[in-house]
Structures are given as C-alpha cells and as structure tokens.
Protein backbone atom coordinates (compact mmCIF):
# COMPACT_ATOMS: atom_id res chain seq x y z
CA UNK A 1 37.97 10.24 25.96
CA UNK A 2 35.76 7.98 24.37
CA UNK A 3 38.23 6.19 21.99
CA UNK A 4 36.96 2.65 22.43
CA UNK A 5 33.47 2.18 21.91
CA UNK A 6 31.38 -1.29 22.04
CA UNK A 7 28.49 -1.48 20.67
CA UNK A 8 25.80 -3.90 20.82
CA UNK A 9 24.01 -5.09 18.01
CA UNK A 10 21.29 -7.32 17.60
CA UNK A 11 20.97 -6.64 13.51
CA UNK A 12 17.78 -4.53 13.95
CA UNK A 13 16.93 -1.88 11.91
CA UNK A 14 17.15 0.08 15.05
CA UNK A 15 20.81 -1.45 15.82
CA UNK A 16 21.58 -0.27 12.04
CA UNK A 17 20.70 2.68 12.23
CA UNK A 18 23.10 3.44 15.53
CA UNK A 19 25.85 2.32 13.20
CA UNK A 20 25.74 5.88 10.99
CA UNK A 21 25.94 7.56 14.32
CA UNK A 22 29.40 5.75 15.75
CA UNK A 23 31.40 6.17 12.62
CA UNK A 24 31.16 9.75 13.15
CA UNK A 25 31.35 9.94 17.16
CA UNK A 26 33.79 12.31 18.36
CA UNK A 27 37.67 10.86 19.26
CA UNK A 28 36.35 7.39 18.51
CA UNK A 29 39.27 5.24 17.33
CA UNK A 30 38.05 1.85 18.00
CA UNK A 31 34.73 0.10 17.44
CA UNK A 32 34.30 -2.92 19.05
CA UNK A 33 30.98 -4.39 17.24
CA UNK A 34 29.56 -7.37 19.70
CA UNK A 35 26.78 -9.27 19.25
CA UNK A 36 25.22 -12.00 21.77
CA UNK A 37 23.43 -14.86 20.25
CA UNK A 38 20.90 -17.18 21.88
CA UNK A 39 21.62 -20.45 23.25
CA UNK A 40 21.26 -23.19 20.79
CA UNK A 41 21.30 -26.17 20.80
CA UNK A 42 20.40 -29.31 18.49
CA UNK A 43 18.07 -32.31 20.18
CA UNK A 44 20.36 -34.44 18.98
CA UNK A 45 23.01 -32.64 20.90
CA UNK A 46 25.21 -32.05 18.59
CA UNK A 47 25.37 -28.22 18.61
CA UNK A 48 24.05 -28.11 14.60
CA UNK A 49 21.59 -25.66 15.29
CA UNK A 50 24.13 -23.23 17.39
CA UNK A 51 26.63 -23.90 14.57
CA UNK A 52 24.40 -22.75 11.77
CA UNK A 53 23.52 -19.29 13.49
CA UNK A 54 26.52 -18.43 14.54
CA UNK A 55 28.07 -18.85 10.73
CA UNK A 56 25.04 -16.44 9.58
CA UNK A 57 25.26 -14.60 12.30
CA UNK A 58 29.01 -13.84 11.48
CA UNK A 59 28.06 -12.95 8.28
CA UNK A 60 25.97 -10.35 9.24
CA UNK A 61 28.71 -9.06 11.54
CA UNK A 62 31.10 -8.64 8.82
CA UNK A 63 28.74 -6.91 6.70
CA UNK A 64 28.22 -4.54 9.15
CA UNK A 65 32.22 -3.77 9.66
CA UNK A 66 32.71 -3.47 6.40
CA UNK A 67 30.02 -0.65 6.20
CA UNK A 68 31.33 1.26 9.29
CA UNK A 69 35.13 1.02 8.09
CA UNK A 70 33.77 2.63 4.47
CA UNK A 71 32.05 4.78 6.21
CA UNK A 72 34.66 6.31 8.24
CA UNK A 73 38.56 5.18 7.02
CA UNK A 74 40.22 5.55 10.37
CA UNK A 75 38.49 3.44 11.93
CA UNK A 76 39.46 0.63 13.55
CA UNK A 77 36.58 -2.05 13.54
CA UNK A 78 36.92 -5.45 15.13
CA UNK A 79 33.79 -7.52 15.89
CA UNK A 80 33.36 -10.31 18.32
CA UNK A 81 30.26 -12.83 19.24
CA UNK A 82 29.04 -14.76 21.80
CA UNK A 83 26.05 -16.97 23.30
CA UNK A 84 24.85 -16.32 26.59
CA UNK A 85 21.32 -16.37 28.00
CA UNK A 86 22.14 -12.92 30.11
CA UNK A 87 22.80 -10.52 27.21
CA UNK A 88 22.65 -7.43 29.17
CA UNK A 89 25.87 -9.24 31.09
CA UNK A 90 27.44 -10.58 28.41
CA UNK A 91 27.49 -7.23 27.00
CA UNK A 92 28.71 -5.25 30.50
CA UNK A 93 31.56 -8.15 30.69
CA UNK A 94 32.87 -7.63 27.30
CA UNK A 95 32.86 -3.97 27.41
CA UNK A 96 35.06 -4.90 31.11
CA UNK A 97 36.96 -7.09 29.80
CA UNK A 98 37.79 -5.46 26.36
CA UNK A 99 38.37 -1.73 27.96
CA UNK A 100 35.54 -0.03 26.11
CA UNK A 101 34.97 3.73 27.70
CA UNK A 102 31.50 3.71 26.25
CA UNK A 103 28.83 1.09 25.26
CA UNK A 104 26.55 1.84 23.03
CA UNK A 105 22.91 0.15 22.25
CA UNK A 106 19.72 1.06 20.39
CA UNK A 107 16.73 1.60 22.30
CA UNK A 108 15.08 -1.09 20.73
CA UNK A 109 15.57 -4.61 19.11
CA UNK A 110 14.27 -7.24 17.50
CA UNK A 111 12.13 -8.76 20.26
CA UNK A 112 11.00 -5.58 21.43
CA UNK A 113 7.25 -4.58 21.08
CA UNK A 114 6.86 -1.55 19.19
CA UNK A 115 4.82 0.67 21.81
CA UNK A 116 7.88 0.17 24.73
CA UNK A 117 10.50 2.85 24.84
CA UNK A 118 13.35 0.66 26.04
CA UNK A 119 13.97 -2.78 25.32
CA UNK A 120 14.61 -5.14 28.68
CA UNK A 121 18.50 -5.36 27.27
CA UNK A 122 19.11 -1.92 26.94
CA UNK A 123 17.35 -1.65 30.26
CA UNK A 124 19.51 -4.36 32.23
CA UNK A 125 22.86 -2.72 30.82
CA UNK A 126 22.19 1.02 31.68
CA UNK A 127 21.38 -0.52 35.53
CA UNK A 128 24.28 -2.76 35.74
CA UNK A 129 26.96 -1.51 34.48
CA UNK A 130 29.73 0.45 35.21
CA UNK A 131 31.01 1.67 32.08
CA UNK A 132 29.55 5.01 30.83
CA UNK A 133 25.93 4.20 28.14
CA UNK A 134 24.81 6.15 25.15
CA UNK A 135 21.18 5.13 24.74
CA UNK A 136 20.21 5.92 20.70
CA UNK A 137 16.67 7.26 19.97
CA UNK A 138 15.50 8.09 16.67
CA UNK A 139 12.21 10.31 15.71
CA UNK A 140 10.10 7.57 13.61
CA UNK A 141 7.45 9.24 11.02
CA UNK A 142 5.44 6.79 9.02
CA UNK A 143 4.32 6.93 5.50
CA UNK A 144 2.19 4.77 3.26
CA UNK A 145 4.77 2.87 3.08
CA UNK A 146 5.53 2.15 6.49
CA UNK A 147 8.13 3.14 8.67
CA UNK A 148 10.79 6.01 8.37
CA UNK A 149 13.82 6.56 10.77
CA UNK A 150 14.97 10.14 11.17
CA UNK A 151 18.48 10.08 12.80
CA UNK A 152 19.58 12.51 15.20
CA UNK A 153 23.11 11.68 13.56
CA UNK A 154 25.78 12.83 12.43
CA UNK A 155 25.18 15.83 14.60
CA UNK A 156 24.32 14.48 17.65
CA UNK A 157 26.16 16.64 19.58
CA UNK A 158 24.95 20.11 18.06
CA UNK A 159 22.63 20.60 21.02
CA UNK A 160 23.52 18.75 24.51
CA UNK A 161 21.07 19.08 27.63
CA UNK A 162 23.57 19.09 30.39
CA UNK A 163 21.53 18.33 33.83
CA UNK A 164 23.19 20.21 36.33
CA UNK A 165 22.10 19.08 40.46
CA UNK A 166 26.15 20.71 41.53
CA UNK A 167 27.09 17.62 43.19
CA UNK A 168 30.65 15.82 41.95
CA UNK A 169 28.85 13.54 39.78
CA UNK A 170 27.26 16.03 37.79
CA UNK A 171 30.07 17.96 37.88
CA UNK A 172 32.18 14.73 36.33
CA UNK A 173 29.45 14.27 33.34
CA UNK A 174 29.67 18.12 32.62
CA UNK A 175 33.56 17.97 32.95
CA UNK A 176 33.77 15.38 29.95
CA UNK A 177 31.00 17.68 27.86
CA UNK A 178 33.28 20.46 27.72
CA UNK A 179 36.40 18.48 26.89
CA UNK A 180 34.26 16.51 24.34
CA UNK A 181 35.19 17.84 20.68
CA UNK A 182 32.64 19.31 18.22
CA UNK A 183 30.21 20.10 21.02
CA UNK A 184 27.85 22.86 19.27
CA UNK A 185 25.87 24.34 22.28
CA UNK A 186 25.45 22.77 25.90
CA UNK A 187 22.57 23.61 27.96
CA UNK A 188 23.16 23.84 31.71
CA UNK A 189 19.47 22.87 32.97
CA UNK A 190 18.87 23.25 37.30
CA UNK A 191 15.26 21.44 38.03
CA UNK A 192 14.43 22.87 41.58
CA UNK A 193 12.20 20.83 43.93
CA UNK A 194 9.06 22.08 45.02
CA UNK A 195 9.79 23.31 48.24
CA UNK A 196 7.27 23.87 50.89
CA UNK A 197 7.11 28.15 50.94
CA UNK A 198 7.53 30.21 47.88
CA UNK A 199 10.14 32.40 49.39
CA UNK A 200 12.33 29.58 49.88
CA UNK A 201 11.81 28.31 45.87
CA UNK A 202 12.33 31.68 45.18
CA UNK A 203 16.12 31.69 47.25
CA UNK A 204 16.69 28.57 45.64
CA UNK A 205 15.78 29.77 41.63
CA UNK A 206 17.80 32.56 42.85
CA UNK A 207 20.89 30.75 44.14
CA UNK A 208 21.05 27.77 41.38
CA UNK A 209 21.04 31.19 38.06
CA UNK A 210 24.10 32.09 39.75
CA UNK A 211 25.90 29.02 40.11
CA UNK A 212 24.91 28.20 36.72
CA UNK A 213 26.28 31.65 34.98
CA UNK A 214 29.64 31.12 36.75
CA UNK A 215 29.41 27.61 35.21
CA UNK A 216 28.54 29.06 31.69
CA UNK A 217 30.67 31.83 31.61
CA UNK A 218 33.25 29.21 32.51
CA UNK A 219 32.64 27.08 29.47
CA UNK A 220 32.26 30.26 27.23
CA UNK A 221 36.00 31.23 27.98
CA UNK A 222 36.88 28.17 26.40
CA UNK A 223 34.78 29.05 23.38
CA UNK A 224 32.01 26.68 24.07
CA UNK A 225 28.04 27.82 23.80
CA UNK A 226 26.11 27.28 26.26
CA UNK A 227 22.65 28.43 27.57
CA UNK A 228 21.03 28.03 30.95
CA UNK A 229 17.84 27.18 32.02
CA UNK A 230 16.37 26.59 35.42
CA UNK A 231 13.01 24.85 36.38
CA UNK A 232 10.55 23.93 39.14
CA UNK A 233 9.30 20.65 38.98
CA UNK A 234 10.05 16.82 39.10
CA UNK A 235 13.29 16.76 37.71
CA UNK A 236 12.68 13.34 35.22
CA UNK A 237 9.38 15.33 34.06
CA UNK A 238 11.57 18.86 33.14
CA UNK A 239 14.50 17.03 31.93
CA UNK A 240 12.96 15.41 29.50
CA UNK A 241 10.19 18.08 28.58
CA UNK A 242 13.49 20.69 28.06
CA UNK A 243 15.02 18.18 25.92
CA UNK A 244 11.96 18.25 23.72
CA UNK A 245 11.25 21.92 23.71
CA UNK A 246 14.87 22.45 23.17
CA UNK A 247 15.03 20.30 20.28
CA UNK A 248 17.98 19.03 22.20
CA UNK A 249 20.25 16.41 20.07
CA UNK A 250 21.38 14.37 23.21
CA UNK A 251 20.37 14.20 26.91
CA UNK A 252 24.13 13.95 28.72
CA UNK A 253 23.96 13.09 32.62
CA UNK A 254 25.72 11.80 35.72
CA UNK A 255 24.35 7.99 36.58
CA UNK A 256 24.05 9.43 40.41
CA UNK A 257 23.38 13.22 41.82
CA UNK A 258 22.73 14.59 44.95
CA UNK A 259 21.01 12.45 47.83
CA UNK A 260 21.44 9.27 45.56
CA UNK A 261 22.97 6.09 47.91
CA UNK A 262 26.67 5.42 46.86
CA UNK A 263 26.07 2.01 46.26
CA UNK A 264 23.70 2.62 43.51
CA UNK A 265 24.77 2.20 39.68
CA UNK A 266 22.27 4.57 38.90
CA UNK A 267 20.40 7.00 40.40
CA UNK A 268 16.06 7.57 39.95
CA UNK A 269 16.25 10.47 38.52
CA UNK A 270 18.43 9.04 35.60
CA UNK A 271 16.68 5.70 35.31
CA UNK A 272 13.41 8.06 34.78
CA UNK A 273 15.24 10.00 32.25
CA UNK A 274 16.56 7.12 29.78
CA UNK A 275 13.72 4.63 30.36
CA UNK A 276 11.37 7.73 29.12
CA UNK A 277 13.05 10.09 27.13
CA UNK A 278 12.13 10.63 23.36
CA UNK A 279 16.21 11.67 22.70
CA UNK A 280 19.47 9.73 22.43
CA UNK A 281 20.72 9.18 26.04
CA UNK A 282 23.93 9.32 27.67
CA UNK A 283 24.31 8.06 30.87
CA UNK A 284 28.62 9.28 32.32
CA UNK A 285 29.77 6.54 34.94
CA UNK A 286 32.55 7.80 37.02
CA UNK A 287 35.16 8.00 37.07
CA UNK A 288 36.31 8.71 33.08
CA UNK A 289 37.58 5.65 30.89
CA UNK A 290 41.41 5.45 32.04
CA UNK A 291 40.40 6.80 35.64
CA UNK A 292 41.57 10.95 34.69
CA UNK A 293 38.86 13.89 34.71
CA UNK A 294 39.21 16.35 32.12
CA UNK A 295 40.69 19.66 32.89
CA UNK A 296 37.22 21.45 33.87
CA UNK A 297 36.09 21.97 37.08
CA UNK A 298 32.89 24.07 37.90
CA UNK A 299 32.66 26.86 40.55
C-alpha cells in the first residue's frame, strides 16, 4: 500500500527524528531519502561553492541511510539529491517521477522559526501535490538543558482519528486505514455543522451515529477496533481538539470531502487540519498508489 516512501530531508533535528518513524512504517519496502539543496553558485562561476555542498551534503545523506538500513534490515534505502530553488516541487516531481505512494516531511526545518507550526515547504507540498503526505509532529518538552523530542513513533498507528464527512473521498482514506497493517484502534469522528434549528442538528447527530456504527461494526468484523465519536462544531476546530483529547497517534484524512470543488488538491477543512494540528498528519490523495482501492467499502 505504501511500499515506496520518499522522504524529504533537510538534516534537521526535526527531519532526524522522522527517520525512527519510517524504518518502522507499516508495508514499507523502499525508502527513497531526497534531499534538495540550494542553488549555488561561485562568483567566479565556476560552480566551487555548489560543488563543495553537495560533497557534504552527500555525506550527510549516506549517514543517514546507513542508520535507517541498521535500523530496519529489509529495507531498501536509496538516496538521491538535487538543487532547485522550488523545493516543495522538486520534492512533488521526484516523488512523480520515482513512483513513491507516500511522501513524507517533518513539520519543521532548518529555516523554520520556532513558534510556526508548518514550515513554507511542508506547506507548498501538502497543497500541490498529488501523491498521498504524512506530515510528522513531535510533542517537544524542554529541560535545563534545552530541547527534548518525544516521538509519537514507533507506534504511530496505535490510535488513528479517522474523519468521517461519508463522501467517496473519505470513504477512500478510511478504505486504506482498514487495509493498513498493525492499525491498533481507529476512531470514526462525524463533526456536524451548526445548522440553523436544533431539531434539525438533532436529525443530523441522529442520522451520522448510525452511519457510523454500520461503519464500525464493519471494521470490527475484520477484527479492527474502532470507536466513534460525533461532534457539533467547525470541523478543523473538533478534529483537531479530538485528536488531542484522544491522545490520538495520527490524524488520517481524505485531501477533499463533501462540497469541496473537484479541481482542488486539497480541501479547507484539511489545509486547517495539517497547517494546525499538534499530531502527525496524513493527508490520502486518491486514488491509492498503483490506482486499486482496498477491499473495504463503507455502508
């Protein structure tokens, strides 16, 4: 499902830290660790300066293979650099170009200001492209002596906050959930709308618990745990409040939902979610890498 994963690295501590995380990913095979460089280049014209990175730049790319392939055996690591002043599209075109199913990034990087939640990068990718994005968060405590990373890895799929709006592309992202292996618990969450009279919320609360039992007792057939929760709000706001009551490991969602223009790469409600959210993101393009949906299909 997700055999072939790219991920971006910018040599961060935060893009470090995401490595721990993809050596352990579920049906990943291939890691395709890619790193875009900034142009370079000497007064003299000459290229010296671009030269010089890029050979320590290498470097560090190696060193960072050979940690993922001790960390897990079967993996098959390759890595790959390039300059470009567009790094969120040098990073869409190599996932295109290479076949990765999933790209995955850090949050933040290196010339990221440590107050913003997502870097401009990360930012650019999840609204441009079309391959499916896992967005890495990590809970940061601080100590006297400085700053601490707390990984939602290696379980970051213990507890996955499924949005749920029952259009097809929420039905896709929840599709690949329940076909995704070592899933501990998936929460089906409904966020209903203010409407205008309480009667009609009520209908709606009413009508979206039993759509989303038919759903759950769907997935717990096929031995898979799952809870269901249904809100009234904005759905951003309760998406990514849940997540945090929940103590949720992963926010997993459909780029688009209901009453989102087909031309968009990404809906509102999802740009709200990942540019805000305090968890590890993932955002499911359509259709699934290799074009096939799993074999799940919600009532």
């Amino acid at each position: 499902m997700f055999e072939k994963i790219l991920l971006a690295t910018d040599f961060s501590a935060y893009a470090k830290k995401t490595l721990d995380c993809i050596a352990g990913f579920p049906g990943a095979r291939e890691v395709i660790l890619f790193h875009v460089a900034e142009d370079a280049v000497s007064p003299r014209g000459g290229g010296e300066i671009g030269d010089t990175f890029l050979r320590a730049e290498y470097d560090l790319l190696r060193e960072q293979k050979r940690y993922l392939e001790n960390l897990h055996h079967d993996l098959h690591v390759t890595t790959a650099i390039t300059t470009a002043s567009d790094k969120a599209g040098a990073i869409i075109a190599a996932a295109e170009e290479r076949g990765a199913c999933l790209i995955v990034m850090g949050a933040r990087g290196n010339s990221i200001a440590e107050g913003i939640l997502l870097g401009s990068v990360s930012t650019g990718v999840i609204r441009r492209s079309s391959t499916s994005v896992l967005i890495m968060r990590y809970k940061i405590v601080r100590d006297m002596k400085g700053e601490i990373y707390e990984l939602f890895c290696p379980r970051i799929l213990c507890r996955v906050l499924c949005p749920v709006d029952f259009s097809p592309y929420s039905d896709h992202a929840l599709a690949l959930a329940g076909a995704t292996p070592q899933i501990g618990e998936i929460l089906l969450l409904h966020v209903v709308s203010q409407s205008e009279s309480v009667s009609e919320t009520g209908n709606v609360v009413e009508q979206a618990r039993l759509r989303l039992a038919a759903i759950r007792d769907d997935l717990a057939a096929k031995n898979t745990r799952t809870r269901m929760i249904v809100r009234i709000g904005n759905p951003a706001t309760e998406i990514a409040k849940i997540a945090d009551e929940e103590d949720a490991s992963i926010i997993w969602m459909s780029s688009r939902g209901a009453g989102w223009f087909e031309e968009l790469l990404i809906g509102s409600t999802a740009h709200s979610v990942v540019m805000h959210a305090q968890r590890p993101v993932m955002i499911i393009r359509q259709p699934a890498c290799g074009g096939a949906n799993p074999p799940f299909s919600p009532p």
